[in-house]
N, C-alpha and C. Protein backbone atom coordinates (compact mmCIF):
# COMPACT_ATOMS: atom_id res chain seq x y z
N UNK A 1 -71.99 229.80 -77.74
CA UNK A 1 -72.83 228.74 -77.25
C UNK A 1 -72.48 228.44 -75.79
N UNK A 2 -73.21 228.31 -74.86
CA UNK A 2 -72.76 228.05 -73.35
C UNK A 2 -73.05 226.58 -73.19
N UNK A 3 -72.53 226.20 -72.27
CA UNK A 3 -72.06 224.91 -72.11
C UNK A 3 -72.74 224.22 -71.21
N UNK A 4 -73.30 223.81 -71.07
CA UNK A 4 -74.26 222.81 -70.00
C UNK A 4 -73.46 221.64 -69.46
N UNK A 5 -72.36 221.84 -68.90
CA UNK A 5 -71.26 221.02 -68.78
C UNK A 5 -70.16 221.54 -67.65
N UNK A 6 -69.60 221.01 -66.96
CA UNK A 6 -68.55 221.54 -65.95
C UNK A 6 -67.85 220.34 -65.81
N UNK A 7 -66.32 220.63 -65.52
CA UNK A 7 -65.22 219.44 -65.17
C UNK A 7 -64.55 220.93 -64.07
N UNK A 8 -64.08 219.78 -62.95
CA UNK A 8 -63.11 220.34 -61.95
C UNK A 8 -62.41 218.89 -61.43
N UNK A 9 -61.35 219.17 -60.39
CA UNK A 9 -60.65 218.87 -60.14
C UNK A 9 -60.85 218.55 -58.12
N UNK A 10 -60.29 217.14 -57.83
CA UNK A 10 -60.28 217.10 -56.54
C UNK A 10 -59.86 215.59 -56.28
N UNK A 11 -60.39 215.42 -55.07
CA UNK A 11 -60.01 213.83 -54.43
C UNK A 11 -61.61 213.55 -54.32
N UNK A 12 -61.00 211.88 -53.77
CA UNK A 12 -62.35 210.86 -53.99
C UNK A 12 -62.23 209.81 -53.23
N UNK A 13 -63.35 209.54 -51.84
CA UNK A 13 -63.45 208.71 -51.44
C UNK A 13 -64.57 207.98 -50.75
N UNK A 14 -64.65 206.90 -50.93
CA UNK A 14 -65.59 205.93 -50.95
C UNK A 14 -65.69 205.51 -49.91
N UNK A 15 -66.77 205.84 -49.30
CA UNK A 15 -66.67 205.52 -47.13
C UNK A 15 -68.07 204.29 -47.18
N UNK A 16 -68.44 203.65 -46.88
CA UNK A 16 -69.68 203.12 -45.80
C UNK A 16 -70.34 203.79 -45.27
N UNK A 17 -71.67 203.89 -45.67
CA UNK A 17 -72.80 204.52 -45.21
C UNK A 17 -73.03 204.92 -43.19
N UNK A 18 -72.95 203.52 -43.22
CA UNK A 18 -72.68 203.45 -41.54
C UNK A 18 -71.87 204.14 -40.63
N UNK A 19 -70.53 204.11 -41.79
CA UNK A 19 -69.33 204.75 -41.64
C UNK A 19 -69.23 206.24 -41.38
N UNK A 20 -69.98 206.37 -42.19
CA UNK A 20 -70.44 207.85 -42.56
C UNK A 20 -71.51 208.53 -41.44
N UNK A 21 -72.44 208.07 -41.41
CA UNK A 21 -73.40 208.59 -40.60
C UNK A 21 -72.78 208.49 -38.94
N UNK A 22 -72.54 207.26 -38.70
CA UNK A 22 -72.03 207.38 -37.34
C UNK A 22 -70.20 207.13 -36.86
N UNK A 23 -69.42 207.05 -37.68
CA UNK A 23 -68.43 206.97 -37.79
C UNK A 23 -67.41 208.46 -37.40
N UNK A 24 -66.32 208.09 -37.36
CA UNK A 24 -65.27 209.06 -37.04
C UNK A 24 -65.08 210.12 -38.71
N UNK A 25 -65.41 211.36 -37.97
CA UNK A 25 -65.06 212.06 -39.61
C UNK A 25 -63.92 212.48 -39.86
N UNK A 26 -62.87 212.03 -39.19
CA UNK A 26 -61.68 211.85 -39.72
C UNK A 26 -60.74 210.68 -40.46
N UNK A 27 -61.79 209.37 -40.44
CA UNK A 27 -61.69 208.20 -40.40
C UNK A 27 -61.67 208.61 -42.32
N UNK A 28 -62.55 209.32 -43.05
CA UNK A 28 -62.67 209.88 -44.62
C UNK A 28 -61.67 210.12 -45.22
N UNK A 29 -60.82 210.93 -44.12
CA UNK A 29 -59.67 211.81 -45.00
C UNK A 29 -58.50 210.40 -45.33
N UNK A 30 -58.58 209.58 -44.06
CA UNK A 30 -57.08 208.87 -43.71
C UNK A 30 -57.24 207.44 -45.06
N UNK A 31 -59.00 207.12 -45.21
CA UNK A 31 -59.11 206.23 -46.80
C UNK A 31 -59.37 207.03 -48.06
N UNK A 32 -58.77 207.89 -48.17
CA UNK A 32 -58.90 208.66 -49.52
C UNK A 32 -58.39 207.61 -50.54
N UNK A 33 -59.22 207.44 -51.46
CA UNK A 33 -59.02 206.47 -52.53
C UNK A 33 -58.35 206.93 -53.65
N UNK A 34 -58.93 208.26 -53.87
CA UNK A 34 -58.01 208.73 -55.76
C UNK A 34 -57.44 209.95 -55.31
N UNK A 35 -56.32 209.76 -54.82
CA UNK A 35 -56.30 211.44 -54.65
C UNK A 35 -56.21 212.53 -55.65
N UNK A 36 -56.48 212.25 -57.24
CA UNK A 36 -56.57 213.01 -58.24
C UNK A 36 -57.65 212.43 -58.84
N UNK A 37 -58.76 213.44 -59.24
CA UNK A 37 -59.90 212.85 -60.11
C UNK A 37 -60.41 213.70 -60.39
N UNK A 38 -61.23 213.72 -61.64
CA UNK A 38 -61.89 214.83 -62.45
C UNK A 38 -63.00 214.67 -62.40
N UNK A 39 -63.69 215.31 -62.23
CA UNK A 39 -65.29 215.69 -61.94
C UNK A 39 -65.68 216.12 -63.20
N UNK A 40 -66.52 215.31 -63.64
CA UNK A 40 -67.33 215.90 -65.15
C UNK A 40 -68.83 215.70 -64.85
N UNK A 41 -69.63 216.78 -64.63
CA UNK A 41 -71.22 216.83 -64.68
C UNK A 41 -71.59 217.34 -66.12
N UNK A 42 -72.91 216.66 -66.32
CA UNK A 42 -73.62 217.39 -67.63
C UNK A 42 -75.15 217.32 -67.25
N UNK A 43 -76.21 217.22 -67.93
CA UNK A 43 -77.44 217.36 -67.62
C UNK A 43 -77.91 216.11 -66.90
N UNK A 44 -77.38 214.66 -67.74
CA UNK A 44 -77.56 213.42 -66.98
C UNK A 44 -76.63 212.74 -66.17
N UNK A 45 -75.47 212.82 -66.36
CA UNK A 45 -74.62 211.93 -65.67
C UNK A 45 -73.23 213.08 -65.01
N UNK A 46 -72.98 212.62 -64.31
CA UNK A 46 -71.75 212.07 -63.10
C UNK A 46 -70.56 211.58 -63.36
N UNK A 47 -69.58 211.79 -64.08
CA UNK A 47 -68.45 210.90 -63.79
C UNK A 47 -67.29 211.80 -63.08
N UNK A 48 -66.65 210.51 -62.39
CA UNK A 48 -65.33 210.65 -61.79
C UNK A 48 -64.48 209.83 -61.85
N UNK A 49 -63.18 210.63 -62.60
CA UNK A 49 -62.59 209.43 -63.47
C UNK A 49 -60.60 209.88 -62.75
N UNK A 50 -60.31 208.99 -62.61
CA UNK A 50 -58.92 208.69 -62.30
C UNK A 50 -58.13 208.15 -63.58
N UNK A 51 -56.62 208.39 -63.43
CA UNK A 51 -55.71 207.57 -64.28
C UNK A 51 -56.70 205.96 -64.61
N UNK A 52 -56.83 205.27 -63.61
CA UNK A 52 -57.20 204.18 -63.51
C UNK A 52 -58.04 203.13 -63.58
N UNK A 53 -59.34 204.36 -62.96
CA UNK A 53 -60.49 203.86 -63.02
C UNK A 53 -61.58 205.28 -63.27
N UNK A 54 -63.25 204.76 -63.57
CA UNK A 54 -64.58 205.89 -63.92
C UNK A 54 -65.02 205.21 -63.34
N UNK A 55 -66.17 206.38 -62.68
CA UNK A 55 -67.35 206.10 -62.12
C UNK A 55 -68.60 207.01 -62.28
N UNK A 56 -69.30 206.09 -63.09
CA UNK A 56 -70.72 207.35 -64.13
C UNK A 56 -71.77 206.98 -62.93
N UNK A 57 -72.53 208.39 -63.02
CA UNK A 57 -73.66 207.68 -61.71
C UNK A 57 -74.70 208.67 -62.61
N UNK A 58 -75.91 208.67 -62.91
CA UNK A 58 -76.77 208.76 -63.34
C UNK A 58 -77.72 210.06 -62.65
N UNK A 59 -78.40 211.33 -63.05
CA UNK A 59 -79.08 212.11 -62.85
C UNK A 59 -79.72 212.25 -61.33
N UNK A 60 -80.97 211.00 -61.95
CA UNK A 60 -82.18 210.54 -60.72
C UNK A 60 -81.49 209.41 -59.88
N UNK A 61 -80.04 208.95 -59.78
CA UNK A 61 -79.89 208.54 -58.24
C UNK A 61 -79.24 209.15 -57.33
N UNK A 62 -78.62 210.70 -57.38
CA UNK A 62 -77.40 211.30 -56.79
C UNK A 62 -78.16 212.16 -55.96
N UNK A 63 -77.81 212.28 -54.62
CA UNK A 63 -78.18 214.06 -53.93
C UNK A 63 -77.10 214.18 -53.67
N UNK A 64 -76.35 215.90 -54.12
CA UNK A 64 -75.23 216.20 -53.67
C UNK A 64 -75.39 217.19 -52.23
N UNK A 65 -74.96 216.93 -51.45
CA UNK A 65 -74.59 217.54 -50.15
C UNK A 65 -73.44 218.07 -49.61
N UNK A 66 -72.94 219.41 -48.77
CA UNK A 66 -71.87 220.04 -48.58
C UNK A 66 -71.70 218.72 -47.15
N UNK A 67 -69.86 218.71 -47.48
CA UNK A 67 -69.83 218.03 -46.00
C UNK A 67 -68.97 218.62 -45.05
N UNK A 68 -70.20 218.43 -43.83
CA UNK A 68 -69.59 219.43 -43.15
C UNK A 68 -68.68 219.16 -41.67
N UNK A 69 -67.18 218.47 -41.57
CA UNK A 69 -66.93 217.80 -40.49
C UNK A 69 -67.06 218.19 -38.93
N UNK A 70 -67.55 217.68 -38.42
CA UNK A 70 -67.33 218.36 -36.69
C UNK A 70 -65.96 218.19 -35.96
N UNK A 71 -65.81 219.42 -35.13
CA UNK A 71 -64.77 219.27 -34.22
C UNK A 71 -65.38 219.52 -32.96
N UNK A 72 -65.13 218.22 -32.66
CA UNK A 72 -66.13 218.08 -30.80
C UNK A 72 -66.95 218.58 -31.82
N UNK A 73 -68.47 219.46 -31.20
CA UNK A 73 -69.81 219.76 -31.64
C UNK A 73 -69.85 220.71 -32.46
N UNK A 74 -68.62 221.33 -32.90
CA UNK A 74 -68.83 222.84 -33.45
C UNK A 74 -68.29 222.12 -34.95
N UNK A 75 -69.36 222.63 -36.16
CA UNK A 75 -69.18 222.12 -37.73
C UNK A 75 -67.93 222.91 -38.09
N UNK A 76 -66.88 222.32 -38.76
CA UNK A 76 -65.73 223.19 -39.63
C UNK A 76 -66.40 223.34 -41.12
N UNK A 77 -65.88 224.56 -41.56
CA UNK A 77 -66.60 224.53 -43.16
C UNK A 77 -65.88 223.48 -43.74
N UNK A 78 -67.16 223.65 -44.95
CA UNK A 78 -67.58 222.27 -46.03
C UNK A 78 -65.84 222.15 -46.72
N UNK A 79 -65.64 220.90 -46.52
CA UNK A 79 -64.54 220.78 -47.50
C UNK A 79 -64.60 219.47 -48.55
N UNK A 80 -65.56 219.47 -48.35
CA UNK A 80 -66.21 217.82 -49.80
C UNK A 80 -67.52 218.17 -50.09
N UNK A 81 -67.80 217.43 -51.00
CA UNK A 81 -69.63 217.32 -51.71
C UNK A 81 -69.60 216.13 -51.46
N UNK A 82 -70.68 215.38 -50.58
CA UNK A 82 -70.84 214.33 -50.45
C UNK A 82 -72.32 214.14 -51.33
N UNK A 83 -71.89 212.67 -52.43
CA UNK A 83 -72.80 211.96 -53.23
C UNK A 83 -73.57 210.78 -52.55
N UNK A 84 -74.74 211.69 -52.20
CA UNK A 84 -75.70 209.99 -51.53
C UNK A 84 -76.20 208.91 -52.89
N UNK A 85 -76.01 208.07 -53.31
CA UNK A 85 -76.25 207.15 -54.30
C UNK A 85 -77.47 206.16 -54.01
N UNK A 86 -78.85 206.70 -54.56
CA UNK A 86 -79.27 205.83 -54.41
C UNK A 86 -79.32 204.10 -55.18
N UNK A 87 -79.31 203.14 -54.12
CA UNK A 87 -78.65 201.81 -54.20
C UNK A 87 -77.38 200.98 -53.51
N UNK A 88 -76.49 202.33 -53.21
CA UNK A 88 -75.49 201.77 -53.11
C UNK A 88 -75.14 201.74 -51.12
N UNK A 89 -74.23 201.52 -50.91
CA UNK A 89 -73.92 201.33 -49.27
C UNK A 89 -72.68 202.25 -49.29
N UNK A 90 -72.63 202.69 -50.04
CA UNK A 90 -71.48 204.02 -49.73
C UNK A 90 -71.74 205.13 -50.23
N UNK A 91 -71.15 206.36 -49.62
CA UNK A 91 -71.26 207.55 -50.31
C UNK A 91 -70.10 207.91 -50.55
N UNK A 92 -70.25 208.45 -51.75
CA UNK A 92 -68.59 209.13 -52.07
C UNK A 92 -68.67 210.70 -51.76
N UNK A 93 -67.51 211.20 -51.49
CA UNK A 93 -67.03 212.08 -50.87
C UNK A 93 -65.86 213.32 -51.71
N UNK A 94 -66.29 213.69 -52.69
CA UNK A 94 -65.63 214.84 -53.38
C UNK A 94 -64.82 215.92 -52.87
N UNK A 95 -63.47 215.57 -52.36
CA UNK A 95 -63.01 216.74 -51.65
C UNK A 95 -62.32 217.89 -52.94
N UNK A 96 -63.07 218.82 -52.07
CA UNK A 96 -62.43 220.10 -52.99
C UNK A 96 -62.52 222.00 -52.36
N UNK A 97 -61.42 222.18 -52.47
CA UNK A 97 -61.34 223.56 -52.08
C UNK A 97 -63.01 224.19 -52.33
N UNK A 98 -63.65 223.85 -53.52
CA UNK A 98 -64.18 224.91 -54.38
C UNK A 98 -65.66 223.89 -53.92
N UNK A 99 -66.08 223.92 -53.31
CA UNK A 99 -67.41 223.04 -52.84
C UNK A 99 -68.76 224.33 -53.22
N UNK A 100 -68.57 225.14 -52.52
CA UNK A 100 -69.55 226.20 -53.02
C UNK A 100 -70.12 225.97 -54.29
N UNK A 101 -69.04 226.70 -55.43
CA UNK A 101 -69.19 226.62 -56.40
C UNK A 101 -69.74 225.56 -57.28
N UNK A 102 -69.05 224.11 -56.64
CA UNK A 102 -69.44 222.93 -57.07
C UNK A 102 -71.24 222.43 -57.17
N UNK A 103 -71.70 222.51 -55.68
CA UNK A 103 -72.90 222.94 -55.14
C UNK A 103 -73.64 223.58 -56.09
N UNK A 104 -72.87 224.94 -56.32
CA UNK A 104 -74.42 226.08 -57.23
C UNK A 104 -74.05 225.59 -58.25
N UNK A 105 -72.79 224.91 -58.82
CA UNK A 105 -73.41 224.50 -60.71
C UNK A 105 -74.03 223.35 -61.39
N UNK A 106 -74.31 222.36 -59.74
CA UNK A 106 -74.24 221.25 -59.82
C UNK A 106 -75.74 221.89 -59.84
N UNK A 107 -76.43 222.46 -58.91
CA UNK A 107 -77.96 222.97 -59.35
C UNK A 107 -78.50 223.68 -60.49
N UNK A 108 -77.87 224.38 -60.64
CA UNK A 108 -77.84 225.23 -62.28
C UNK A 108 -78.18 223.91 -63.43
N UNK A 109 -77.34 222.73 -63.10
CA UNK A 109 -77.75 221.77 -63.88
C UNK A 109 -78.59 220.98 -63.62
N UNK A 110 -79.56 221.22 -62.52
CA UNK A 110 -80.90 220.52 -62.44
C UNK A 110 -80.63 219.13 -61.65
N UNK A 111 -79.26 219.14 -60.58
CA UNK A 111 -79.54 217.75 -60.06
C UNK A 111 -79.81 218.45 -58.68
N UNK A 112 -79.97 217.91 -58.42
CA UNK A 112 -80.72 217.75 -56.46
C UNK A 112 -79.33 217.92 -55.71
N UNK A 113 -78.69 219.36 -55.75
CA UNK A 113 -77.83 219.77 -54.71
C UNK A 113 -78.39 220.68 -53.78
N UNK A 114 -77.77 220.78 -52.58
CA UNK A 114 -78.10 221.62 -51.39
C UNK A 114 -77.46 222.68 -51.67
N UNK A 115 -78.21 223.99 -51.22
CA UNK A 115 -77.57 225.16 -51.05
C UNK A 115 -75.99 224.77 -50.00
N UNK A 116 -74.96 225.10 -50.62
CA UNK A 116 -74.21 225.60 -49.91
C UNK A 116 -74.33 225.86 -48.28
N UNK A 117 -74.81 227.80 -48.53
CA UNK A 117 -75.10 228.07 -47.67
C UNK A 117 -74.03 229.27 -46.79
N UNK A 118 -72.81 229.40 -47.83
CA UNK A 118 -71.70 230.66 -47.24
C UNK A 118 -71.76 231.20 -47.54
């Protein structure tokens, strides 16, 4: 039976929209909030769950996006999936070696991720 389901492994942090769009993109790494958290996707929901705390986010409000930081003008490869939430004033920020991958299974499961693109 195959699994319509994926869990991985990474960090997690919760920036300001504002923050985000026009902000320092190094300003992400230095508020990393969980630095251990598990990523569990399935057909509807989202969670990312720490020792401590979960956070379920729902199908139809998430676009996942590769993030891609600049140095001066030139992009460094993707080292997070950034979650735009619709509703909320922050995006969270999935850092993980394995973003690619994250990306194509996160589409395989029918949510609104961006190609990659490597």
């Amino acid at each position: 039976m195959i699994s319509n389901a994926f869990d991985t492994r990474g960090g997690l942090t919760y920036v300001d929209r504002l923050d985000f769009t026009r902000g320092s993109p190094l300003r992400a790494v230095r508020r990393m909030a969980w630095p251990t958290v598990k990523l569990h996707v399935d057909d509807s929901t989202l969670t990312l769950s720490s020792r401590t705390s979960s956070d379920t986010l729902r199908h139809f409000q998430v676009e996942a996006l590769p993030h891609r930081p600049l140095h001066g003008r030139f992009p460094l490869p993707a080292t997070a999936v950034s979650f735009q939430v619709k509703g909320r004033d922050q995006v969270l920020l999935f850092w993980t070696p394995r973003v690619g991958a994250v990306l194509r299974k996160l589409a395989d499961l029918g949510w609104d991720a961006e190609d990659p693109g490597f």
